[in-house]
PDB file of N, CA and C in Angstrom:
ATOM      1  N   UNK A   1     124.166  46.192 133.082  1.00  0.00           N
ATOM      2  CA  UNK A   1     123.104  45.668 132.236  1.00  0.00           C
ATOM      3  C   UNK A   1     121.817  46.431 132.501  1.00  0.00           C
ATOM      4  N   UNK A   2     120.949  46.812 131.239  1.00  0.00           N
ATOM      5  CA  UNK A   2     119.659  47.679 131.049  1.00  0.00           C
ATOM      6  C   UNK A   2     118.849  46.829 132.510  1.00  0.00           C
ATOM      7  N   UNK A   3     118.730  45.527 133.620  1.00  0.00           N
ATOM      8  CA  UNK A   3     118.313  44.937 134.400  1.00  0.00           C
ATOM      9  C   UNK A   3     118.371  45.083 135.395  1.00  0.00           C
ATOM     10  N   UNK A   4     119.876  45.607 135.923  1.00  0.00           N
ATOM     11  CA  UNK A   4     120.356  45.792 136.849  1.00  0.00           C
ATOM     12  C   UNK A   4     119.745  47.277 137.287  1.00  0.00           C
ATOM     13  N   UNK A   5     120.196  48.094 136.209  1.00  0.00           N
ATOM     14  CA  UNK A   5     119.767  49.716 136.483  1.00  0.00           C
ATOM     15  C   UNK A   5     118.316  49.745 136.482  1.00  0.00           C
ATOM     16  N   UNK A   6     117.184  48.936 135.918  1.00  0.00           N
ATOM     17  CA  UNK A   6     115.882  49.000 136.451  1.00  0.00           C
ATOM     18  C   UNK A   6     115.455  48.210 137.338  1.00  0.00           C
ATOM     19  N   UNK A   7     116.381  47.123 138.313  1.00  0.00           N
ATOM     20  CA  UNK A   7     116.214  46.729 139.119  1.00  0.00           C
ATOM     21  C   UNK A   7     116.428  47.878 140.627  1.00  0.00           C
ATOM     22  N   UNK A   8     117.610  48.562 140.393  1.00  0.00           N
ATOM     23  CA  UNK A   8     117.869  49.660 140.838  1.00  0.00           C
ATOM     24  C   UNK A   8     116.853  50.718 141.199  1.00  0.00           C
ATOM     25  N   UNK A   9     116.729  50.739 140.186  1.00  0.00           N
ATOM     26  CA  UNK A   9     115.092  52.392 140.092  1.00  0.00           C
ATOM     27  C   UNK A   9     114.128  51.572 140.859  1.00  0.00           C
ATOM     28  N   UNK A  10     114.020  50.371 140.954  1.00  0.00           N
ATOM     29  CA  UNK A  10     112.644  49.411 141.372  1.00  0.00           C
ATOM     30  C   UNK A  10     112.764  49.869 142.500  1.00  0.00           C
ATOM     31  N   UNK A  11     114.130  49.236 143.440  1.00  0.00           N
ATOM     32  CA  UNK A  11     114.254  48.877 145.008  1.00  0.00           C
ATOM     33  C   UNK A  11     114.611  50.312 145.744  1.00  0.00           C
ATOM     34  N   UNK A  12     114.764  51.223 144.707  1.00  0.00           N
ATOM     35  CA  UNK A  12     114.634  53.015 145.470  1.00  0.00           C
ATOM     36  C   UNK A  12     113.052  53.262 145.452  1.00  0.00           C
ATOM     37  N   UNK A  13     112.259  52.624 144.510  1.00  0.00           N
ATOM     38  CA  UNK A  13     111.154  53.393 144.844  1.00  0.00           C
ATOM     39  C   UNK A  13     110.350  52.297 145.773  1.00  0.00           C
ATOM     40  N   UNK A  14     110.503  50.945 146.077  1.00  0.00           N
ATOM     41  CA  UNK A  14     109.939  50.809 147.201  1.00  0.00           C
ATOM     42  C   UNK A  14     110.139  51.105 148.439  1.00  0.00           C
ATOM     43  N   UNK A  15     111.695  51.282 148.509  1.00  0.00           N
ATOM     44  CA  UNK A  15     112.124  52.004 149.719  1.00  0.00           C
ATOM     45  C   UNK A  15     111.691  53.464 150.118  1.00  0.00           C
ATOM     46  N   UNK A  16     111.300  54.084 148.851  1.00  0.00           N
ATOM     47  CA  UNK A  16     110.568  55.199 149.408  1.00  0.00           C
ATOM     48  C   UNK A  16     109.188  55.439 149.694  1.00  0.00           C
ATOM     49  N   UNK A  17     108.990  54.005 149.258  1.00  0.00           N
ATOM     50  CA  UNK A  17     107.023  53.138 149.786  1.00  0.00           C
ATOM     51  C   UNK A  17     107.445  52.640 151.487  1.00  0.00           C
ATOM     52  N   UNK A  18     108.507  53.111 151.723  1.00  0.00           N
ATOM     53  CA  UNK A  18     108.605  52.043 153.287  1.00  0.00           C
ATOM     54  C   UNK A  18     108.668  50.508 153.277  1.00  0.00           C
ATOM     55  N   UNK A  19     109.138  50.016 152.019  1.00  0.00           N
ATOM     56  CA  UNK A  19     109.028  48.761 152.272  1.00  0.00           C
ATOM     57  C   UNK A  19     110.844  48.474 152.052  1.00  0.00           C
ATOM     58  N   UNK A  20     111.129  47.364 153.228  1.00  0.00           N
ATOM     59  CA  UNK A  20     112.599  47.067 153.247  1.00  0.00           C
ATOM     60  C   UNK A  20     112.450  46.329 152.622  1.00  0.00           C
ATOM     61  N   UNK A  21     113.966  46.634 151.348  1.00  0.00           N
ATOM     62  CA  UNK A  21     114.135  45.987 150.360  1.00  0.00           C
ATOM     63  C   UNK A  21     116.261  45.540 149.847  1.00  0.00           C
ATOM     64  N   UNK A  22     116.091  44.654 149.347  1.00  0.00           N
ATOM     65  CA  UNK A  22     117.726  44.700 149.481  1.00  0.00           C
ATOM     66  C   UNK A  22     118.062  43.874 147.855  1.00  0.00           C
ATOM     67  N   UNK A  23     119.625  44.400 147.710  1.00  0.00           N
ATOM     68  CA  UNK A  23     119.397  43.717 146.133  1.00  0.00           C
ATOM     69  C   UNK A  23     121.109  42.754 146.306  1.00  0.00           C
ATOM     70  N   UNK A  24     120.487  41.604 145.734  1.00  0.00           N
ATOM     71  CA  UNK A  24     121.496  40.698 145.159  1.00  0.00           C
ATOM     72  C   UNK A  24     122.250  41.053 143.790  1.00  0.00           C
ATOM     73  N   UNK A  25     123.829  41.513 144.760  1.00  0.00           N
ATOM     74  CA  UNK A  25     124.123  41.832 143.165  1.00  0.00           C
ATOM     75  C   UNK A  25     124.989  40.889 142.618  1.00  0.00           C
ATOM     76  N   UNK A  26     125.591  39.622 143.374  1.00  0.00           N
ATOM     77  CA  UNK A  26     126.544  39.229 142.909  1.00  0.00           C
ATOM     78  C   UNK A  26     126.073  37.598 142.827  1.00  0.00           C
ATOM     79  N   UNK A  27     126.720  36.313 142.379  1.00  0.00           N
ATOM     80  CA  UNK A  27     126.499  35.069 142.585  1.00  0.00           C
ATOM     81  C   UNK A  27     125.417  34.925 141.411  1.00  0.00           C
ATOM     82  N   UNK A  28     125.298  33.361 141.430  1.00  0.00           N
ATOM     83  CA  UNK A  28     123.773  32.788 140.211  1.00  0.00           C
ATOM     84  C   UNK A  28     122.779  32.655 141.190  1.00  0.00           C
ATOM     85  N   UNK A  29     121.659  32.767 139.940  1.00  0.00           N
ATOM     86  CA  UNK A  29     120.590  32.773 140.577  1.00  0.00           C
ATOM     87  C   UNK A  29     120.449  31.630 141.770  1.00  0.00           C
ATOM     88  N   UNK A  30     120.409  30.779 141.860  1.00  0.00           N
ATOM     89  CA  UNK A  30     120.349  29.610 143.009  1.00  0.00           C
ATOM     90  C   UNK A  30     121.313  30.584 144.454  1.00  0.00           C
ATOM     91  N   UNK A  31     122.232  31.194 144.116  1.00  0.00           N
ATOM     92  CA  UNK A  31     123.164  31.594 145.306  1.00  0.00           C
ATOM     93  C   UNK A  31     122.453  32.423 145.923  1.00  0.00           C
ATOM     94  N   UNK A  32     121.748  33.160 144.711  1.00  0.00           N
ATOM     95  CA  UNK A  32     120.956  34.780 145.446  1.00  0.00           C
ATOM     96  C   UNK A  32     119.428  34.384 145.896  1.00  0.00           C
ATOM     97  N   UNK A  33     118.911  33.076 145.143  1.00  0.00           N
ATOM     98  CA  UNK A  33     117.906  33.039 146.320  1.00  0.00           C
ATOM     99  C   UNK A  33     117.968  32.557 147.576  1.00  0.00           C
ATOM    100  N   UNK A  34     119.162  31.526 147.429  1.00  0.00           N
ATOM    101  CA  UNK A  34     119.375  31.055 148.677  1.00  0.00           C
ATOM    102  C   UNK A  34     120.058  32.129 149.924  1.00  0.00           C
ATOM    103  N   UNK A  35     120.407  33.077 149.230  1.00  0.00           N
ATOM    104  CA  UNK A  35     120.676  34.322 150.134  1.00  0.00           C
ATOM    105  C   UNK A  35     118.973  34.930 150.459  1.00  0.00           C
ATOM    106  N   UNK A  36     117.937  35.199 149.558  1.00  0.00           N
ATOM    107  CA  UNK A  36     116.500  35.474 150.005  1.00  0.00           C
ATOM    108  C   UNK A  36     116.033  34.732 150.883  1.00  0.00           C
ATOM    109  N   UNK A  37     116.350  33.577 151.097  1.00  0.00           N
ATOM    110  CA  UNK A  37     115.783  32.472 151.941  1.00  0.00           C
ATOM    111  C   UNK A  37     116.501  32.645 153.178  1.00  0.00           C
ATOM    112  N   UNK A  38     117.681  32.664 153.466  1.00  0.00           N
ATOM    113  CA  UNK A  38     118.183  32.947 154.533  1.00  0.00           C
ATOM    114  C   UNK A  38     118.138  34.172 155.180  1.00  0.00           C
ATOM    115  N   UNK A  39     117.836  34.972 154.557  1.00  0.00           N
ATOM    116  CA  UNK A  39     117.380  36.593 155.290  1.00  0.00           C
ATOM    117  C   UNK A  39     116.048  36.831 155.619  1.00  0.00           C
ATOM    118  N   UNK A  40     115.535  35.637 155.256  1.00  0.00           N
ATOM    119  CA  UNK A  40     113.751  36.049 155.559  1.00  0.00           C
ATOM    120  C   UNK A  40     113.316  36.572 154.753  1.00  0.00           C
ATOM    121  N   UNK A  41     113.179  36.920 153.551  1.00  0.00           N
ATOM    122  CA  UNK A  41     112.400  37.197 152.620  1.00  0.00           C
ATOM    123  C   UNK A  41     111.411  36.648 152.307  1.00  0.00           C
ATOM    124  N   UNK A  42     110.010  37.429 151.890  1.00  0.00           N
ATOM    125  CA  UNK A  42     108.992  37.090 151.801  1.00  0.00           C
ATOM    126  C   UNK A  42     108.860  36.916 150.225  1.00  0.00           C
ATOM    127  N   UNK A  43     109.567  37.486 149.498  1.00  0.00           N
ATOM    128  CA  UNK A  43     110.223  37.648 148.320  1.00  0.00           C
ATOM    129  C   UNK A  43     111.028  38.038 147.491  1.00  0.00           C
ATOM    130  N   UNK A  44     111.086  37.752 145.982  1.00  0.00           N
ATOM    131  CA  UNK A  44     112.228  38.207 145.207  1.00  0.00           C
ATOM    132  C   UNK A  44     111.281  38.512 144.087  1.00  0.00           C
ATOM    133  N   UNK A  45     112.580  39.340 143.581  1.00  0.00           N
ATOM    134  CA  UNK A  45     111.884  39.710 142.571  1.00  0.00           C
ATOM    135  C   UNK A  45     112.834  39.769 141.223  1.00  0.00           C
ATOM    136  N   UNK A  46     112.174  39.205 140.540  1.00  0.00           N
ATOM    137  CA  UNK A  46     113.530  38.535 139.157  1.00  0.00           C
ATOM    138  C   UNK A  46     113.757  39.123 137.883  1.00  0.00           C
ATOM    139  N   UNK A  47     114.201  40.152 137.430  1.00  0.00           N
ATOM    140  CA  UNK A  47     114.218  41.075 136.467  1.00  0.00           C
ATOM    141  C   UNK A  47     114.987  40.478 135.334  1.00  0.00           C
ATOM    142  N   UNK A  48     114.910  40.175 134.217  1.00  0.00           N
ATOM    143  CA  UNK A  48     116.014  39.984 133.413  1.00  0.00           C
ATOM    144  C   UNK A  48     115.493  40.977 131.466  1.00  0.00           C
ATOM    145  N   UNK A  49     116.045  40.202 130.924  1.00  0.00           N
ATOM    146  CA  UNK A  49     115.910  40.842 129.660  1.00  0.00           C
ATOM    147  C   UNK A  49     114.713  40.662 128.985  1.00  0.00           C
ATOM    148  N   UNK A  50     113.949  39.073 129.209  1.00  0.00           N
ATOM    149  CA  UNK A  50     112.772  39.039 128.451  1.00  0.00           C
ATOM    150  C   UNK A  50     111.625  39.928 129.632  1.00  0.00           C
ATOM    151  N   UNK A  51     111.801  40.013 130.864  1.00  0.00           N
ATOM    152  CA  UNK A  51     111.089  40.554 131.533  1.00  0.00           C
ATOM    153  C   UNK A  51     110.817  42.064 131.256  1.00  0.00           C
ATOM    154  N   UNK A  52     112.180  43.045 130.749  1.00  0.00           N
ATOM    155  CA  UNK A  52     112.568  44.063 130.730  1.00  0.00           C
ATOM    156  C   UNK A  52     111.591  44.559 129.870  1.00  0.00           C
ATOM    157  N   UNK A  53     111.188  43.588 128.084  1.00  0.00           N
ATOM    158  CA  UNK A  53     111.218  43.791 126.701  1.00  0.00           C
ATOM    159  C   UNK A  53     108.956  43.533 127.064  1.00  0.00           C
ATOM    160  N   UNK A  54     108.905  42.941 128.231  1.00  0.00           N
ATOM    161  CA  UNK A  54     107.657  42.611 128.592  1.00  0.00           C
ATOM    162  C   UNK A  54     106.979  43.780 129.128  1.00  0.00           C
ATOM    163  N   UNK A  55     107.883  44.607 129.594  1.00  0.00           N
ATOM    164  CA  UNK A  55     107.251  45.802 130.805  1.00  0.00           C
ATOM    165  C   UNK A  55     107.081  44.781 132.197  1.00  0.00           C
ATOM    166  N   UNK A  56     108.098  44.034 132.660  1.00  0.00           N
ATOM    167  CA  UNK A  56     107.012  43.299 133.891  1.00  0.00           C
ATOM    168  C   UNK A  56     108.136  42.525 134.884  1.00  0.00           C
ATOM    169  N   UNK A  57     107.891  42.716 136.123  1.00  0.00           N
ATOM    170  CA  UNK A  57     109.382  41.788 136.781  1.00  0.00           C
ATOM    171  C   UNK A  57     108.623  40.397 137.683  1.00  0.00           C
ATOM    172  N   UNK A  58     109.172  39.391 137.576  1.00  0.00           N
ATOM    173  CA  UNK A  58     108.682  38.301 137.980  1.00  0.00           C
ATOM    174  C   UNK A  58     108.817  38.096 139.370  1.00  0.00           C
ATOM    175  N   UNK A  59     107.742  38.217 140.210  1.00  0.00           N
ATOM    176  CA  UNK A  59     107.381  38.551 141.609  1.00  0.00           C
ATOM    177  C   UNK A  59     107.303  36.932 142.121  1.00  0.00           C
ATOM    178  N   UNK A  60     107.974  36.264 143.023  1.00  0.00           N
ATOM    179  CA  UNK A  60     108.441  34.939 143.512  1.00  0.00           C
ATOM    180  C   UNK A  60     108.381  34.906 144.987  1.00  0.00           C
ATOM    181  N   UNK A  61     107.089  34.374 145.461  1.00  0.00           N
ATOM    182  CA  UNK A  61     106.446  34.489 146.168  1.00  0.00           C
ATOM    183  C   UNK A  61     107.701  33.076 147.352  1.00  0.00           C
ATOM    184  N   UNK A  62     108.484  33.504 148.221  1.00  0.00           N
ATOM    185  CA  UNK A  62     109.360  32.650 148.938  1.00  0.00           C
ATOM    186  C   UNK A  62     108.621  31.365 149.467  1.00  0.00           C
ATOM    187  N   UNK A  63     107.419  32.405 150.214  1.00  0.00           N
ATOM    188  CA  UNK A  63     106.724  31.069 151.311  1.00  0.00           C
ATOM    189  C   UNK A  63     106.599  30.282 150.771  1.00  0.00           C
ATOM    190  N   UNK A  64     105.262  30.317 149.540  1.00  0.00           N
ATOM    191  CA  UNK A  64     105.094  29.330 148.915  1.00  0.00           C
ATOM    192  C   UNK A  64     105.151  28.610 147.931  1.00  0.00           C
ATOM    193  N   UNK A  65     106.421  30.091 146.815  1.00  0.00           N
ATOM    194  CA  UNK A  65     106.913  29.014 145.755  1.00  0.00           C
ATOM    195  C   UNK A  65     105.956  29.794 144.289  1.00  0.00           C
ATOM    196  N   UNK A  66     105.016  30.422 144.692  1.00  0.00           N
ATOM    197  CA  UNK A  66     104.625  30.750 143.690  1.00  0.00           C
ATOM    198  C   UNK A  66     105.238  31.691 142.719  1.00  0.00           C
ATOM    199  N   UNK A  67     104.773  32.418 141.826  1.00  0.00           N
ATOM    200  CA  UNK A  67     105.699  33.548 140.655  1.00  0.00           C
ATOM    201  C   UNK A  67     105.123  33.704 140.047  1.00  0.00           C
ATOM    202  N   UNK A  68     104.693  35.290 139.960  1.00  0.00           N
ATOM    203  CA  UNK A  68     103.855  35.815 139.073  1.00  0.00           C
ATOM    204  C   UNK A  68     104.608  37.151 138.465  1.00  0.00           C
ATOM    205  N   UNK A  69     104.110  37.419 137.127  1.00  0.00           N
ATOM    206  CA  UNK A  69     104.215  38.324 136.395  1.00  0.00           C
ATOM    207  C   UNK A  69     103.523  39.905 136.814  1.00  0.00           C
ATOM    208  N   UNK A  70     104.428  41.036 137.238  1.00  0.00           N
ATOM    209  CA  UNK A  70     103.630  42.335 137.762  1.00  0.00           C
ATOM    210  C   UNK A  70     104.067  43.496 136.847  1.00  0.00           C
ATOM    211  N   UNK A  71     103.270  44.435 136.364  1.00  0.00           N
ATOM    212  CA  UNK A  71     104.094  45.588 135.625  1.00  0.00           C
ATOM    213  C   UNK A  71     104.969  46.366 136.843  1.00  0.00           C
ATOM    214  N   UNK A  72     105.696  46.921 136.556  1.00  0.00           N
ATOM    215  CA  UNK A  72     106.807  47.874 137.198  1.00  0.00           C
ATOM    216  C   UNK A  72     106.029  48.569 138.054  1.00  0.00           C
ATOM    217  N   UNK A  73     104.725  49.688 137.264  1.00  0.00           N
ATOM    218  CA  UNK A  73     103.934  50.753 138.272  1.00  0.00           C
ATOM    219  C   UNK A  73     103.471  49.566 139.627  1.00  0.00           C
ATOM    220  N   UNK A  74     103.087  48.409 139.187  1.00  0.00           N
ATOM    221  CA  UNK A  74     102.486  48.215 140.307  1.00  0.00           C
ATOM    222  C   UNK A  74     103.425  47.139 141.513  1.00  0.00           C
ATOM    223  N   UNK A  75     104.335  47.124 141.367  1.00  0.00           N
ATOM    224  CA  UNK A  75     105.297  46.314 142.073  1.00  0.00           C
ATOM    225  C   UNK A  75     105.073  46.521 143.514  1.00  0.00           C
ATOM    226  N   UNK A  76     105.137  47.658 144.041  1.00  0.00           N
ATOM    227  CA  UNK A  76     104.852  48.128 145.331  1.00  0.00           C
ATOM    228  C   UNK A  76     103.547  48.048 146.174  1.00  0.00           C
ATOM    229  N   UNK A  77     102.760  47.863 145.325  1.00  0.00           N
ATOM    230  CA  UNK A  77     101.268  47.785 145.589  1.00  0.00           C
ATOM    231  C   UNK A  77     100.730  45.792 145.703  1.00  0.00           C
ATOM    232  N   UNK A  78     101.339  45.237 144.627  1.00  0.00           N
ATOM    233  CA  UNK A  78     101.384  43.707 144.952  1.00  0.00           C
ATOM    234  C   UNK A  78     102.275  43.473 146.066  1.00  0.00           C
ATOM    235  N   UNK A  79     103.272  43.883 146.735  1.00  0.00           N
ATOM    236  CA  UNK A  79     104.215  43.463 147.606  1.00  0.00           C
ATOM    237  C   UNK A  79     103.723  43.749 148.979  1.00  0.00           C
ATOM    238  N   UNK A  80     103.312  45.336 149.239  1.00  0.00           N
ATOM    239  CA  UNK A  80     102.447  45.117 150.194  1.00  0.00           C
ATOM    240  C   UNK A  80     100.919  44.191 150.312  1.00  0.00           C
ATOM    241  N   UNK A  81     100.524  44.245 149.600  1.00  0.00           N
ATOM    242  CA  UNK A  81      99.061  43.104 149.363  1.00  0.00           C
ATOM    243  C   UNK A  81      99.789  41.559 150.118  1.00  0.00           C
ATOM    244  N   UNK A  82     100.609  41.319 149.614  1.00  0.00           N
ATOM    245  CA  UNK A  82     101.436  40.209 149.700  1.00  0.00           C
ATOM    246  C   UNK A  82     101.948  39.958 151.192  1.00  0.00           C
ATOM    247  N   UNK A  83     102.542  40.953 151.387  1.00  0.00           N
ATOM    248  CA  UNK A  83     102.958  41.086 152.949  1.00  0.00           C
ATOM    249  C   UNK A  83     101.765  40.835 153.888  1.00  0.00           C
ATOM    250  N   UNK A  84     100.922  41.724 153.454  1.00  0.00           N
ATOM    251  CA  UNK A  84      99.661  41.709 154.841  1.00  0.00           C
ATOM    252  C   UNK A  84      99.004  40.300 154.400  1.00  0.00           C
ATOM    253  N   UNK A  85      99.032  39.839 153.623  1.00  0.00           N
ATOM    254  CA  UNK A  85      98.261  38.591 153.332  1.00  0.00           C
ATOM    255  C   UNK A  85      98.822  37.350 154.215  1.00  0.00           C
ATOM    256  N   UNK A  86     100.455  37.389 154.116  1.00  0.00           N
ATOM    257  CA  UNK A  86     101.365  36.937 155.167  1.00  0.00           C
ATOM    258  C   UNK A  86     101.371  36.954 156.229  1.00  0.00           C
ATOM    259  N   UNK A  87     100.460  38.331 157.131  1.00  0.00           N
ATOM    260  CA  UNK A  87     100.913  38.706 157.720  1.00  0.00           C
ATOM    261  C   UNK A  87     101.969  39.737 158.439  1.00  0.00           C
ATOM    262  N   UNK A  88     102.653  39.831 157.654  1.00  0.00           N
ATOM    263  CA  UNK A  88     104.201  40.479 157.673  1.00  0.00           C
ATOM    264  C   UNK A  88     104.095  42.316 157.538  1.00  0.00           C
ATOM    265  N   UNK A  89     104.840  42.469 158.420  1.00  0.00           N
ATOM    266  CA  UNK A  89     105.006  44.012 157.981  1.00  0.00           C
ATOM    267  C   UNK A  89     105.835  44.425 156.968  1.00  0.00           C
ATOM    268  N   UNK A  90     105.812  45.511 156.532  1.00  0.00           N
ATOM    269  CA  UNK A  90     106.444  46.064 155.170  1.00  0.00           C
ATOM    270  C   UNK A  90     108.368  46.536 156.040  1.00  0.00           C
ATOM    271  N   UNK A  91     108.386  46.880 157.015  1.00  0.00           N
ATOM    272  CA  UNK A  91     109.760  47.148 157.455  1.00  0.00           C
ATOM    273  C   UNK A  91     110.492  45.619 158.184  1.00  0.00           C
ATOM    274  N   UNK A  92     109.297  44.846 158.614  1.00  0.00           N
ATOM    275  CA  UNK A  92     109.742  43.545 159.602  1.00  0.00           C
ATOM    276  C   UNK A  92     110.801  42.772 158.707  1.00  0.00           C
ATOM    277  N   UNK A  93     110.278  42.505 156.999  1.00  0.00           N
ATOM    278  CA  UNK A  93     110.921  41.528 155.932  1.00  0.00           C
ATOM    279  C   UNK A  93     111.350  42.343 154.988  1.00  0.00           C
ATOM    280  N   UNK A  94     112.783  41.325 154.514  1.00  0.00           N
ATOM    281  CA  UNK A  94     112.747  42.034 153.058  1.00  0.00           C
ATOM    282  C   UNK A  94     112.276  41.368 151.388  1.00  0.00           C
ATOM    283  N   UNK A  95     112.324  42.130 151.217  1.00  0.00           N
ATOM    284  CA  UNK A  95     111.978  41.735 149.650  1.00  0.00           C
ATOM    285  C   UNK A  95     113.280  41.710 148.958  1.00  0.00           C
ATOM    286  N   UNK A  96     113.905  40.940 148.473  1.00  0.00           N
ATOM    287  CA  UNK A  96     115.172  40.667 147.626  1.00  0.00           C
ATOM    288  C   UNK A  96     115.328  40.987 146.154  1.00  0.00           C
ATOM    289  N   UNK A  97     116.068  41.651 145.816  1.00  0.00           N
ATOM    290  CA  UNK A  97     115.875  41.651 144.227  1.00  0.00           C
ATOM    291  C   UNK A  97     117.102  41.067 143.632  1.00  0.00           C
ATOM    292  N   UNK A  98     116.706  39.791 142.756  1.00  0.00           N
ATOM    293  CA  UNK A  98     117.651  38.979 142.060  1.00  0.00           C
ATOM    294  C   UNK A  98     117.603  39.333 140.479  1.00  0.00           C
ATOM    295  N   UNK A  99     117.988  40.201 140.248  1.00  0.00           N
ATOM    296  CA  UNK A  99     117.993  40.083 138.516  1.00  0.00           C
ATOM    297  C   UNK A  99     119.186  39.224 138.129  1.00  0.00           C
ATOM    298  N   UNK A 100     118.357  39.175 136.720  1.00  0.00           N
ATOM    299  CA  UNK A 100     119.308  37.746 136.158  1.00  0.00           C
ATOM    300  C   UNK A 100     120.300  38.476 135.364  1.00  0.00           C
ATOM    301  N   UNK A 101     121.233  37.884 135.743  1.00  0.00           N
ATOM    302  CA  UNK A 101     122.251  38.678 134.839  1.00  0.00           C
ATOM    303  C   UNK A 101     122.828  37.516 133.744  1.00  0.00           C
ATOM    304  N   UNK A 102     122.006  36.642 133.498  1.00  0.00           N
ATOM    305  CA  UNK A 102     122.092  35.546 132.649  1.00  0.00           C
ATOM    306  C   UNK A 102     122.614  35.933 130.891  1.00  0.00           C
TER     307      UNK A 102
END
């Protein structure tokens, strides 16, 4: 799915920002966050078709539940913001990517 493969391009280019990142490819959404939650993730990040048609992937903030809308260029740049705001280092957590394959 056109989601998966730009979820793909996403989690290579933060990995080449230094930020550890890992992708949920299998299970529903509830399975794959509950896989983000159990790995320590500081977040996910939720790609699907209306997101795709938006330019924008829905950034789901673990700690506290929040979810916001980010364009693609800047995904890497909110995630670290996000991290240090946490606290958290960019290699310590990962960031999960759940696209919906809905």
């Amino acid at each position: 799915a056109a989601s998966e493969q730009r979820a793909i391009g996403v989690l290579a280019d933060l990995r080449r920002g230094g930020l550890a990142a890992d992708m949920g490819y299998s299970g529903n959404m509830k399975k794959r966050m509950t896989r983000a939650n159990a790995v320590g993730a500081a977040f996910a990040i939720i790609l699907g078709d209306e997101e795709l048609a938006r330019g924008v992937a829905a950034i789901k903030n673990l700690i506290d539940g929040s979810q916001t809308d980010v364009a693609f260029d800047a995904i890497g740049d909110h995630l670290e913001g996000g991290l240090a705001r946490l606290g958290r280092g960019p290699l310590g957590d990962f960031t999960v990517f759940a696209p919906d394959q809905a």
